[in-house]
N, C-alpha and C. Protein backbone atom coordinates (compact mmCIF):
# COMPACT_ATOMS: atom_id res chain seq x y z
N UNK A 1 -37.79 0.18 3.79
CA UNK A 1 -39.16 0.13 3.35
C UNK A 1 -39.83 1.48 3.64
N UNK A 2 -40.58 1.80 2.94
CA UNK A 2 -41.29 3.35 2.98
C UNK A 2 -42.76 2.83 2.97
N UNK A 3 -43.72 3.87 3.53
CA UNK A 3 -44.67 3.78 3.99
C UNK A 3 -45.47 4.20 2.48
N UNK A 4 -46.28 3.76 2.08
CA UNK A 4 -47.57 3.87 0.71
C UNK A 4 -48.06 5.44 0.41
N UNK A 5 -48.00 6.39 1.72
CA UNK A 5 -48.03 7.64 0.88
C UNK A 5 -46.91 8.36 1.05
N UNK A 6 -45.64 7.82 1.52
CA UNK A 6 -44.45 8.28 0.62
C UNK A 6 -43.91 8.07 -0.85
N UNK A 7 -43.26 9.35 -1.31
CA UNK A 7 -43.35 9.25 -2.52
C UNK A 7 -42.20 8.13 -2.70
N UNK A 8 -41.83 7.73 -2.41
CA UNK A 8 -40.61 6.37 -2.50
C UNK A 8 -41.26 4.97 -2.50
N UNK A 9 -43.04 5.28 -1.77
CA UNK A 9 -43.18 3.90 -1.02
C UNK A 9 -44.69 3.68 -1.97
N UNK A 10 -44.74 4.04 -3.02
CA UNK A 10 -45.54 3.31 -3.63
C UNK A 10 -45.25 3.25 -4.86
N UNK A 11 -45.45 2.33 -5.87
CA UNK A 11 -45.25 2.03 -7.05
C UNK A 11 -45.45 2.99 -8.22
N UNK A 12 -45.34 3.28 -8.92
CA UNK A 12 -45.53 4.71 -10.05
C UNK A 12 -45.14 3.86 -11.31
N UNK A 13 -46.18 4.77 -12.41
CA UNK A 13 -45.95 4.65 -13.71
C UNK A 13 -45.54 5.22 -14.24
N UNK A 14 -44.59 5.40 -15.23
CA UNK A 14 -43.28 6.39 -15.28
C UNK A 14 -42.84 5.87 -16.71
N UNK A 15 -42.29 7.05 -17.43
CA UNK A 15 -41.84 7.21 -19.01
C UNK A 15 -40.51 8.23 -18.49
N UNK A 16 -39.68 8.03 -19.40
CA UNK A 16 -38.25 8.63 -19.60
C UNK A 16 -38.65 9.36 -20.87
N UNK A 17 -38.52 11.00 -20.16
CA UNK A 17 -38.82 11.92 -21.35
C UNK A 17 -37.66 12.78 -21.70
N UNK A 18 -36.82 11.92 -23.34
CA UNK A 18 -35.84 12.18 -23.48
C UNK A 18 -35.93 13.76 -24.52
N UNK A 19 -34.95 13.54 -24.93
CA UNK A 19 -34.51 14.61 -26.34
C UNK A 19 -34.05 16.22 -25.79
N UNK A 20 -34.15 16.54 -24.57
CA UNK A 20 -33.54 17.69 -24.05
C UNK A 20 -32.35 17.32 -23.75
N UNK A 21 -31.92 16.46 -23.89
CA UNK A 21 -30.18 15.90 -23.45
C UNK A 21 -29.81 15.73 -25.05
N UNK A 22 -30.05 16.69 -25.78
CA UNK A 22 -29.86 16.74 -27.00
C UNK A 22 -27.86 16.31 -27.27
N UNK A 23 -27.30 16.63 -28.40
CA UNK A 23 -25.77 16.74 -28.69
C UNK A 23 -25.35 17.56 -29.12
N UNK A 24 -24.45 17.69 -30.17
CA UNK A 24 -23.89 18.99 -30.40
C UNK A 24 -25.01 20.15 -30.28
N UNK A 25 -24.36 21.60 -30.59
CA UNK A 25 -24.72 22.49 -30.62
C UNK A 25 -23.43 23.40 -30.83
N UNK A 26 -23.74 24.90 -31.06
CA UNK A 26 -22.78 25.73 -31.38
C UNK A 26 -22.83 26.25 -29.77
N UNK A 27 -21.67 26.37 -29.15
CA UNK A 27 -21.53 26.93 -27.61
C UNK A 27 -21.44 28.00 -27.77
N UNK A 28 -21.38 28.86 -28.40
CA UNK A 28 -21.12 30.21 -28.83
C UNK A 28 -22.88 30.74 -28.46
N UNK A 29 -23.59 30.29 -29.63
CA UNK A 29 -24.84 31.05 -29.73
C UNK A 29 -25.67 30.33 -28.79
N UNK A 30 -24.98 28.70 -28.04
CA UNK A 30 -25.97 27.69 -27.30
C UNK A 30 -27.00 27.00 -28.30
N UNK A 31 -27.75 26.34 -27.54
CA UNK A 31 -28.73 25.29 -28.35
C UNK A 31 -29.91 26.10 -28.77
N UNK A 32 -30.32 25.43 -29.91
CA UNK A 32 -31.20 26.17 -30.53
C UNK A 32 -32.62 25.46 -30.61
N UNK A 33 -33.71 26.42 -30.02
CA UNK A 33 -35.71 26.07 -30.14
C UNK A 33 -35.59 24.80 -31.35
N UNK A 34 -36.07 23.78 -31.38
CA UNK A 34 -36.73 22.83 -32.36
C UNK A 34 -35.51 22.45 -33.50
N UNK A 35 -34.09 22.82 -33.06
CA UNK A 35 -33.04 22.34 -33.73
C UNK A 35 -32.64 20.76 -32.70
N UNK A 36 -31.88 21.98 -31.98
CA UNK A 36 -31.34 20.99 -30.86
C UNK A 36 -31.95 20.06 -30.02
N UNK A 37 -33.31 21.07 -29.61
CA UNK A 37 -33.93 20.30 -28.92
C UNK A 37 -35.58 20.23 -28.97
N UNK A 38 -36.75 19.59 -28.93
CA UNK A 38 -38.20 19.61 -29.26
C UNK A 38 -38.57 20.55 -27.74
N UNK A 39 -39.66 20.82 -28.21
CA UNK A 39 -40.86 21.61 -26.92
C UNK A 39 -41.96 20.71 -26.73
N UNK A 40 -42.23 20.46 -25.85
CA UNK A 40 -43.49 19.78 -25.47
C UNK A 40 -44.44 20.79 -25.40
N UNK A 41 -45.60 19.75 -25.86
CA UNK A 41 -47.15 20.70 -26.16
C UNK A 41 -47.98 20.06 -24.63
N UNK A 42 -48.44 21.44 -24.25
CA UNK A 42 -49.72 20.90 -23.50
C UNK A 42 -50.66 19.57 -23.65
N UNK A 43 -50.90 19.61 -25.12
CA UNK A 43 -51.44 17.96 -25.35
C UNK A 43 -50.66 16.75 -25.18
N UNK A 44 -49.28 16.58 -24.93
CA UNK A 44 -48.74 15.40 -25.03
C UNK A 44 -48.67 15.55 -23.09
N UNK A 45 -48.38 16.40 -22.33
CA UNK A 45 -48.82 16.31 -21.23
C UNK A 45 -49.84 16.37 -20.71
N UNK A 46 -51.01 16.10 -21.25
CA UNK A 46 -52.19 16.00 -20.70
C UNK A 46 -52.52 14.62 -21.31
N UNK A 47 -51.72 14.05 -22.14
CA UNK A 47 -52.14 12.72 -22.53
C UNK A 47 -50.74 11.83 -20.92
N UNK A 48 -49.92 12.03 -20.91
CA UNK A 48 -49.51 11.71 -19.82
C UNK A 48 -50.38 11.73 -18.65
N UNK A 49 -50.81 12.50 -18.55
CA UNK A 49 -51.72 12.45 -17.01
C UNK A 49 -52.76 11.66 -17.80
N UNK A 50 -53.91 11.33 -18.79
CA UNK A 50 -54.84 10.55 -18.85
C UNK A 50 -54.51 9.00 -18.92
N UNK A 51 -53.20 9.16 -19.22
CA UNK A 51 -52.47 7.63 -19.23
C UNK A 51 -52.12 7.54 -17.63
N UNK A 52 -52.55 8.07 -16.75
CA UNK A 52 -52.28 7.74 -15.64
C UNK A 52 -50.63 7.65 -14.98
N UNK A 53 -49.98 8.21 -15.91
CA UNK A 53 -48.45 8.69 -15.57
C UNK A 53 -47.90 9.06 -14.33
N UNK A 54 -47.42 8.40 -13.17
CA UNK A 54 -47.03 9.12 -12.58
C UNK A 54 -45.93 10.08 -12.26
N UNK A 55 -45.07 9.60 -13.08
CA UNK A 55 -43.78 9.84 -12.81
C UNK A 55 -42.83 10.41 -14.36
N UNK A 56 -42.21 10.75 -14.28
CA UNK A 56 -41.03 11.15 -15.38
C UNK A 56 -39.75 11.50 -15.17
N UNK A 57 -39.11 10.54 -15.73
CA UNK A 57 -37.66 10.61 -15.64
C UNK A 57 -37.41 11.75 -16.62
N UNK A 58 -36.93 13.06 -16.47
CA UNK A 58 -36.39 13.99 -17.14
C UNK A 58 -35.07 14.52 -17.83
N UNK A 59 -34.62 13.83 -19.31
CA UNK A 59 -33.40 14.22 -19.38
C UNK A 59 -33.13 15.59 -19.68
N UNK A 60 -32.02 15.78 -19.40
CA UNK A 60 -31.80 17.58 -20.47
C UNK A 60 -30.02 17.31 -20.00
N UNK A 61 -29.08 18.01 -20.82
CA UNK A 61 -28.31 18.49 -21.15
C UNK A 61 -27.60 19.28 -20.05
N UNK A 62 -26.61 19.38 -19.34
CA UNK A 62 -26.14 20.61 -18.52
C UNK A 62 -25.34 21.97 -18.72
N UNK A 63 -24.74 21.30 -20.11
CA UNK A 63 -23.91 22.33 -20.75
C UNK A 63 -25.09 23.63 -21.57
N UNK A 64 -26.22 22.65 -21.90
CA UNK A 64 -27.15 23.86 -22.34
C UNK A 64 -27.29 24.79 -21.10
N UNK A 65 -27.47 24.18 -20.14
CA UNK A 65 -28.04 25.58 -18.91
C UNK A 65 -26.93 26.51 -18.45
N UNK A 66 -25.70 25.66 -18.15
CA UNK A 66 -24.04 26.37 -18.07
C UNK A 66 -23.65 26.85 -19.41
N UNK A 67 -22.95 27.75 -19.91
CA UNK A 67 -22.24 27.47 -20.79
C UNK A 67 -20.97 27.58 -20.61
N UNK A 68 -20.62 27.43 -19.27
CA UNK A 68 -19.20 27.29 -18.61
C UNK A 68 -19.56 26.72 -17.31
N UNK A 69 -18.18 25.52 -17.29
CA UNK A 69 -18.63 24.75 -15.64
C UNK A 69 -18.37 25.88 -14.92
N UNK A 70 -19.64 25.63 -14.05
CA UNK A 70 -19.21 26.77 -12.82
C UNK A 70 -20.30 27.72 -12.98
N UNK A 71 -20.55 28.14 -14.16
CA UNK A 71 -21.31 29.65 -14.40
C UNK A 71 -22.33 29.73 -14.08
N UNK A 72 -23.06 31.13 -13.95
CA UNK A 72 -24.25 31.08 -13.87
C UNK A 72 -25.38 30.25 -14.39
N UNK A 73 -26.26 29.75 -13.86
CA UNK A 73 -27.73 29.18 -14.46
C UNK A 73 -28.89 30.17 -13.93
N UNK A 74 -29.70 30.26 -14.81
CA UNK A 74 -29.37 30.20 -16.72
C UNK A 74 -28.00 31.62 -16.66
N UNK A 75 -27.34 31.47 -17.90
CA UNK A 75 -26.05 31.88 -17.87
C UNK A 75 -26.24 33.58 -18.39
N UNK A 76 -25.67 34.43 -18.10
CA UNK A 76 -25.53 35.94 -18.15
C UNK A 76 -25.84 36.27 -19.46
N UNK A 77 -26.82 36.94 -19.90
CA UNK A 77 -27.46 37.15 -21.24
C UNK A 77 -26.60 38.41 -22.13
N UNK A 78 -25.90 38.69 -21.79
CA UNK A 78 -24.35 38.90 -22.86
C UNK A 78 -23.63 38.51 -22.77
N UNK A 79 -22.98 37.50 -22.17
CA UNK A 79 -21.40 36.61 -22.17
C UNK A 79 -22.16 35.01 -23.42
N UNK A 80 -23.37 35.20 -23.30
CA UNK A 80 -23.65 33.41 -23.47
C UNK A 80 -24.65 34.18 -24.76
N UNK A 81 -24.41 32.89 -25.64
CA UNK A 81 -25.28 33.21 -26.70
C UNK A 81 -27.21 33.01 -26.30
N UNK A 82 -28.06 33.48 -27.00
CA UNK A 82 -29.39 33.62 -27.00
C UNK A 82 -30.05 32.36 -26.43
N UNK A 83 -29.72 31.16 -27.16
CA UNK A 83 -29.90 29.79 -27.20
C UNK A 83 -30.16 29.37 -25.91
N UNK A 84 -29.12 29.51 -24.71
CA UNK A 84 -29.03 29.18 -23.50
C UNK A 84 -30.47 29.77 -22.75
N UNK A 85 -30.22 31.20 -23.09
CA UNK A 85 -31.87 31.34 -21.79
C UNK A 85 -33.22 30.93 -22.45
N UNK A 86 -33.08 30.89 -23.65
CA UNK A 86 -34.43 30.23 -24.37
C UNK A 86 -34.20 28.44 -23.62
N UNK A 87 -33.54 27.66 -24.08
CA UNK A 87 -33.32 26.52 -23.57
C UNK A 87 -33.70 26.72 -21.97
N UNK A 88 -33.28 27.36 -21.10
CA UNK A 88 -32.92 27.76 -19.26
C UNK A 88 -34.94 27.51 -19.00
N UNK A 89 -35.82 28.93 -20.14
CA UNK A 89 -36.74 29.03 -20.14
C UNK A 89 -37.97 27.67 -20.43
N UNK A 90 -37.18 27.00 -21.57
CA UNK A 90 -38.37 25.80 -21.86
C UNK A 90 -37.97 24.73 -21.19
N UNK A 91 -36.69 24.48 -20.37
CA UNK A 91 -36.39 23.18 -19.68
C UNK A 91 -37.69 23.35 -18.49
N UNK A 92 -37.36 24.91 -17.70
CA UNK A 92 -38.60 25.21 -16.77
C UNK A 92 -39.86 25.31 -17.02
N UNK A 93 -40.23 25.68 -18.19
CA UNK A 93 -41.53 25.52 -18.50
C UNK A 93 -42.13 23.73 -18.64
N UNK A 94 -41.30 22.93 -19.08
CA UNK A 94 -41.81 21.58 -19.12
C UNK A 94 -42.12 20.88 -17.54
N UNK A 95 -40.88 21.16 -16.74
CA UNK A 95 -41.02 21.14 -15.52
C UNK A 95 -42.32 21.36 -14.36
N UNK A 96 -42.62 22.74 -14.92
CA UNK A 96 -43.45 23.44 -13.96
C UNK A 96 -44.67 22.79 -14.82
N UNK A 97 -44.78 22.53 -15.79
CA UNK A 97 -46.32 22.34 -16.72
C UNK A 97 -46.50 20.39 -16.28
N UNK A 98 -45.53 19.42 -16.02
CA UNK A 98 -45.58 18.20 -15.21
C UNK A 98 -45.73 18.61 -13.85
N UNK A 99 -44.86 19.16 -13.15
CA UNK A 99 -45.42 19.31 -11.60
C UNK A 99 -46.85 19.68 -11.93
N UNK A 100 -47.57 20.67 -12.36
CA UNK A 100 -48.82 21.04 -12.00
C UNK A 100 -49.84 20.21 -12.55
N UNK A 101 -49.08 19.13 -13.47
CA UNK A 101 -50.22 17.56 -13.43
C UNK A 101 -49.86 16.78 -12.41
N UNK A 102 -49.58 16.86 -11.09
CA UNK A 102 -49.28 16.14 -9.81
C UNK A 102 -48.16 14.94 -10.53
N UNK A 103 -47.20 15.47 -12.03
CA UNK A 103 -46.61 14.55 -12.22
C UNK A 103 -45.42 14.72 -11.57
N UNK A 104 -44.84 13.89 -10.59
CA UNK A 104 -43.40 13.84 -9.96
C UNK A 104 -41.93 13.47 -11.00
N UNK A 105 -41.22 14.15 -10.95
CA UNK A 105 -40.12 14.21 -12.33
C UNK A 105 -39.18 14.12 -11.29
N UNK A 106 -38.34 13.36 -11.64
CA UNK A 106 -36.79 13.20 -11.37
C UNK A 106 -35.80 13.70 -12.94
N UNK A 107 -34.77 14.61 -12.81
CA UNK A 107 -33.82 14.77 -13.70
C UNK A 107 -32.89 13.80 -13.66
N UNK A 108 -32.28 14.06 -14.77
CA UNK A 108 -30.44 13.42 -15.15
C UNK A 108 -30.11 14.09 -15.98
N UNK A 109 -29.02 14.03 -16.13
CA UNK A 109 -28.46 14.96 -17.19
C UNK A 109 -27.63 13.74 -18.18
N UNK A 110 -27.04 14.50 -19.03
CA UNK A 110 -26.39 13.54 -19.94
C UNK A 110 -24.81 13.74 -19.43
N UNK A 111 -24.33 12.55 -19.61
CA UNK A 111 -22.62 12.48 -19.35
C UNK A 111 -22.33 13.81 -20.00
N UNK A 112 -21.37 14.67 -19.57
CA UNK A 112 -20.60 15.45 -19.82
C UNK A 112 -19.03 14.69 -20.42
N UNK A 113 -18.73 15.19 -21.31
CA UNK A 113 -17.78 15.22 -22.26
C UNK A 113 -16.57 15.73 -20.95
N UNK A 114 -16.65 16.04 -19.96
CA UNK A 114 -15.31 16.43 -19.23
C UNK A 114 -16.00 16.06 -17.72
N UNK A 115 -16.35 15.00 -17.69
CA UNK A 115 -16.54 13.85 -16.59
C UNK A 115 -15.72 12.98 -16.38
């Protein structure tokens, strides 16, 4: 049992904010802006916080941020196609733009194909 102002110990309202755990893509050039995957607008997170949101389950993709198990994150901007640090860039920007609505996000990633 957790105590009411731990973040474990009180109840939260919470949405699973998918579509960054996008699917294919070309690994070569990586995932591509508004192909592979959508951008969130300032307005749909500020309608989260007026809906009283606390929480967000965050999916995204891991192979977008790797483009080799093991490799750098975000991955070396001449070995890895363009795609990857644009993707590296807006996974963090959604991140940092929910934390600074006091919204608490938990990630997951999507099954990997060599799991």
């Amino acid at each position: 049992m957790y105590l009411a102002n731990h973040m474990l110990g009180s109840q939260r309202n919470g949405v699973n904010h998918v579509s960054m755990n996008m699917g294919d893509f070309n690994t070569d050039s990586g995932p591509v802006r508004g192909t592979n995957y959508p951008t969130y607008s300032d307005a749909l997170l500020d309608w989260y916080q007026a809906k009283n949101v606390k929480s967000v389950r965050f999916m995204f993709t891991w192979e977008a941020v790797q483009s080799v198990v093991g490799g750098t994150v975000p991955p070396a901007a001449p070995t890895a196609g363009p795609g990857y640090a644009n993707y590296w860039v807006d996974l963090i920007s959604v991140l940092t733009r929910l934390l600074a609505r006091d919204i608490y996000v938990c990630t997951r990633t999507r099954p990997s194909s060599m799991s």
